[in-house]
C-alpha atoms as a PDB file:
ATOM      1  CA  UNK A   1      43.390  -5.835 -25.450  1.00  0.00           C
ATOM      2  CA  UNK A   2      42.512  -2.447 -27.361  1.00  0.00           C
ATOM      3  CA  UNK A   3      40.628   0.178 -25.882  1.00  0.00           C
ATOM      4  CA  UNK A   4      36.944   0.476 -26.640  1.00  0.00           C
ATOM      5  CA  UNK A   5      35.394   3.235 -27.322  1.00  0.00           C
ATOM      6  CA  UNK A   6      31.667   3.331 -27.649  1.00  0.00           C
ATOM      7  CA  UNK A   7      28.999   5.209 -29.952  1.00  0.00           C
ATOM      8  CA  UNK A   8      28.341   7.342 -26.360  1.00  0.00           C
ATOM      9  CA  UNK A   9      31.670   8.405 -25.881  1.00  0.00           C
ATOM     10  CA  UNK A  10      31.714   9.158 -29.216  1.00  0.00           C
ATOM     11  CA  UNK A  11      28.464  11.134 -29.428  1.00  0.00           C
ATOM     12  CA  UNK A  12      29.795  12.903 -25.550  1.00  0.00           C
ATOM     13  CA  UNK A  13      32.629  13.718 -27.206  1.00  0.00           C
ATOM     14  CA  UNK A  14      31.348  15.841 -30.629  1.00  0.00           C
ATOM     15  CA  UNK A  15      28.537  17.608 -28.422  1.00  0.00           C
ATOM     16  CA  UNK A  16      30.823  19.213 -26.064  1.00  0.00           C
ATOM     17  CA  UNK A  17      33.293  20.257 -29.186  1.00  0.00           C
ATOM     18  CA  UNK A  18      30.012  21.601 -31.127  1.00  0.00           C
ATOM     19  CA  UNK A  19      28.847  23.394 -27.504  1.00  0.00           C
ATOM     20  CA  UNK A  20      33.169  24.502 -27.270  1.00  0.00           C
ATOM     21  CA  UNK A  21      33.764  25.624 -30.594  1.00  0.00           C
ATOM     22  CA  UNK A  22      30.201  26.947 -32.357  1.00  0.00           C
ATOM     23  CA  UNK A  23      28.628  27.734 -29.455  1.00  0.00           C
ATOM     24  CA  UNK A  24      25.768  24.982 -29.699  1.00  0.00           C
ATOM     25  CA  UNK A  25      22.968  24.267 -27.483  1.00  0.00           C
ATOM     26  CA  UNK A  26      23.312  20.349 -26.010  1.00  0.00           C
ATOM     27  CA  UNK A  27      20.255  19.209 -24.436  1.00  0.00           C
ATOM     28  CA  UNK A  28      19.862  15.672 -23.060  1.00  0.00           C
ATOM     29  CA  UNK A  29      16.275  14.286 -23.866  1.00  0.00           C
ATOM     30  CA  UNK A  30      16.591  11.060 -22.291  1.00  0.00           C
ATOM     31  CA  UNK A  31      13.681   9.712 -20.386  1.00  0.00           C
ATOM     32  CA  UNK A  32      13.794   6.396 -18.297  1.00  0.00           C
ATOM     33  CA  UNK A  33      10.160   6.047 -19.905  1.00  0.00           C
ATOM     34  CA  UNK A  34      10.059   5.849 -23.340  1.00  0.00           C
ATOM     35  CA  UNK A  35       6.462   7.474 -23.735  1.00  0.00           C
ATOM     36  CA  UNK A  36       7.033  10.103 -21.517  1.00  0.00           C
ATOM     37  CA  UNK A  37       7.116  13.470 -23.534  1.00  0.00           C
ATOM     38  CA  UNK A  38       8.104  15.522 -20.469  1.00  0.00           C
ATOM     39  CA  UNK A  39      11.885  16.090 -21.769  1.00  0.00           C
ATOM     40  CA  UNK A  40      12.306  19.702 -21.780  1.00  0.00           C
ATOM     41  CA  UNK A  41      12.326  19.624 -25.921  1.00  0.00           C
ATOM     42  CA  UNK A  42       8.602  20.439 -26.516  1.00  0.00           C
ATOM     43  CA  UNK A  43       8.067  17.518 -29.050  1.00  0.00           C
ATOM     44  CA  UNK A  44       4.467  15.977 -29.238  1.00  0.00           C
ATOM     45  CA  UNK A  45       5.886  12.687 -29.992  1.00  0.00           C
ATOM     46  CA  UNK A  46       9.264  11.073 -29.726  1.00  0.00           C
ATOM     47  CA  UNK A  47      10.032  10.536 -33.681  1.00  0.00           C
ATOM     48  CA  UNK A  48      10.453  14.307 -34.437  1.00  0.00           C
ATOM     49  CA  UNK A  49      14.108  14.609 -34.495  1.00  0.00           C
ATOM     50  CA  UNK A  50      13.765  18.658 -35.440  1.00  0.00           C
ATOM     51  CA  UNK A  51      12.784  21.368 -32.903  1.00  0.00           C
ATOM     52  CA  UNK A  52      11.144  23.568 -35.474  1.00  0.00           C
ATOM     53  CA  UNK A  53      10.331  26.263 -33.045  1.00  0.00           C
ATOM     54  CA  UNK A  54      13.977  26.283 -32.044  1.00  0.00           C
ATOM     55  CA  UNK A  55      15.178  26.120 -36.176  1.00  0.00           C
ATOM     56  CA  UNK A  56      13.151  28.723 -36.944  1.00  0.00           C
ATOM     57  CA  UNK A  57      14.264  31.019 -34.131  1.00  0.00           C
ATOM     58  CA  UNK A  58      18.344  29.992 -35.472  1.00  0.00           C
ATOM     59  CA  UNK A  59      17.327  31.095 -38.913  1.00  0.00           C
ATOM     60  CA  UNK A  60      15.807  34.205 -38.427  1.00  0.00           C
ATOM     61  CA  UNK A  61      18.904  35.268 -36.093  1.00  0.00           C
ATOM     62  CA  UNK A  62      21.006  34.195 -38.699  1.00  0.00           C
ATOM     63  CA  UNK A  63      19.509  36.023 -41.503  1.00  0.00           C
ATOM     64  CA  UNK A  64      18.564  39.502 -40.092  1.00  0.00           C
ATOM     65  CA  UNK A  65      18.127  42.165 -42.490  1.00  0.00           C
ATOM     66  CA  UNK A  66      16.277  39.597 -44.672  1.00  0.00           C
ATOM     67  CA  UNK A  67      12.162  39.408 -44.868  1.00  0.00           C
ATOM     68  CA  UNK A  68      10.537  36.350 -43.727  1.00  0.00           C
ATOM     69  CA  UNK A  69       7.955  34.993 -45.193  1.00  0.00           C
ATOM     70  CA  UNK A  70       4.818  33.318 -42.851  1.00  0.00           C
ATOM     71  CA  UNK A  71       4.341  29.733 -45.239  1.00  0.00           C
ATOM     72  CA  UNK A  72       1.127  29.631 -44.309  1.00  0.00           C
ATOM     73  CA  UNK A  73      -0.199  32.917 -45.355  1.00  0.00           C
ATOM     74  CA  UNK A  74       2.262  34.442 -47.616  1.00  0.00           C
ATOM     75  CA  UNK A  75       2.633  37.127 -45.777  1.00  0.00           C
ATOM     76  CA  UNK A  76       6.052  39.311 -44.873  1.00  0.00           C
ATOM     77  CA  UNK A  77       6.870  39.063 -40.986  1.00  0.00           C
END
């Protein structure tokens, strides 16, 4: 019988090479209640898939030297 490997593993397996090799931040978010927002990611609800505080933070330390813009006011940071 061939070994199974399953979308887990899988998913185990390319967040410890991202965390190895680029230096990512892994962070589990699993809750055994579904509602429950108390997952250490700061979401207000479940569907949001990107941590804007945390994007926004990775692209100003990527792009230093280059003037941000605030969207909402239009004004240099």
């Amino acid at each position: 019988m061939p070994a199974f490997i399953s979308e887990d593993q899988i998913e185990a397996a390319m967040l410890q090479r991202l965390q190895l090799l680029y230096g990512y931040d892994v962070q589990d978010c699993h809750t055994a209640d579904p509602a429950d927002l108390n997952d250490g990611s700061g979401r207000t609800d479940k569907r949001e898939v990107i941590l804007y505080d945390r994007l926004r933070a990775a692209v100003i330390d990527l792009n230093k030297g280059i003037p941000i813009v605030d969207p909402e006011n239009r004004t240099v940071i």
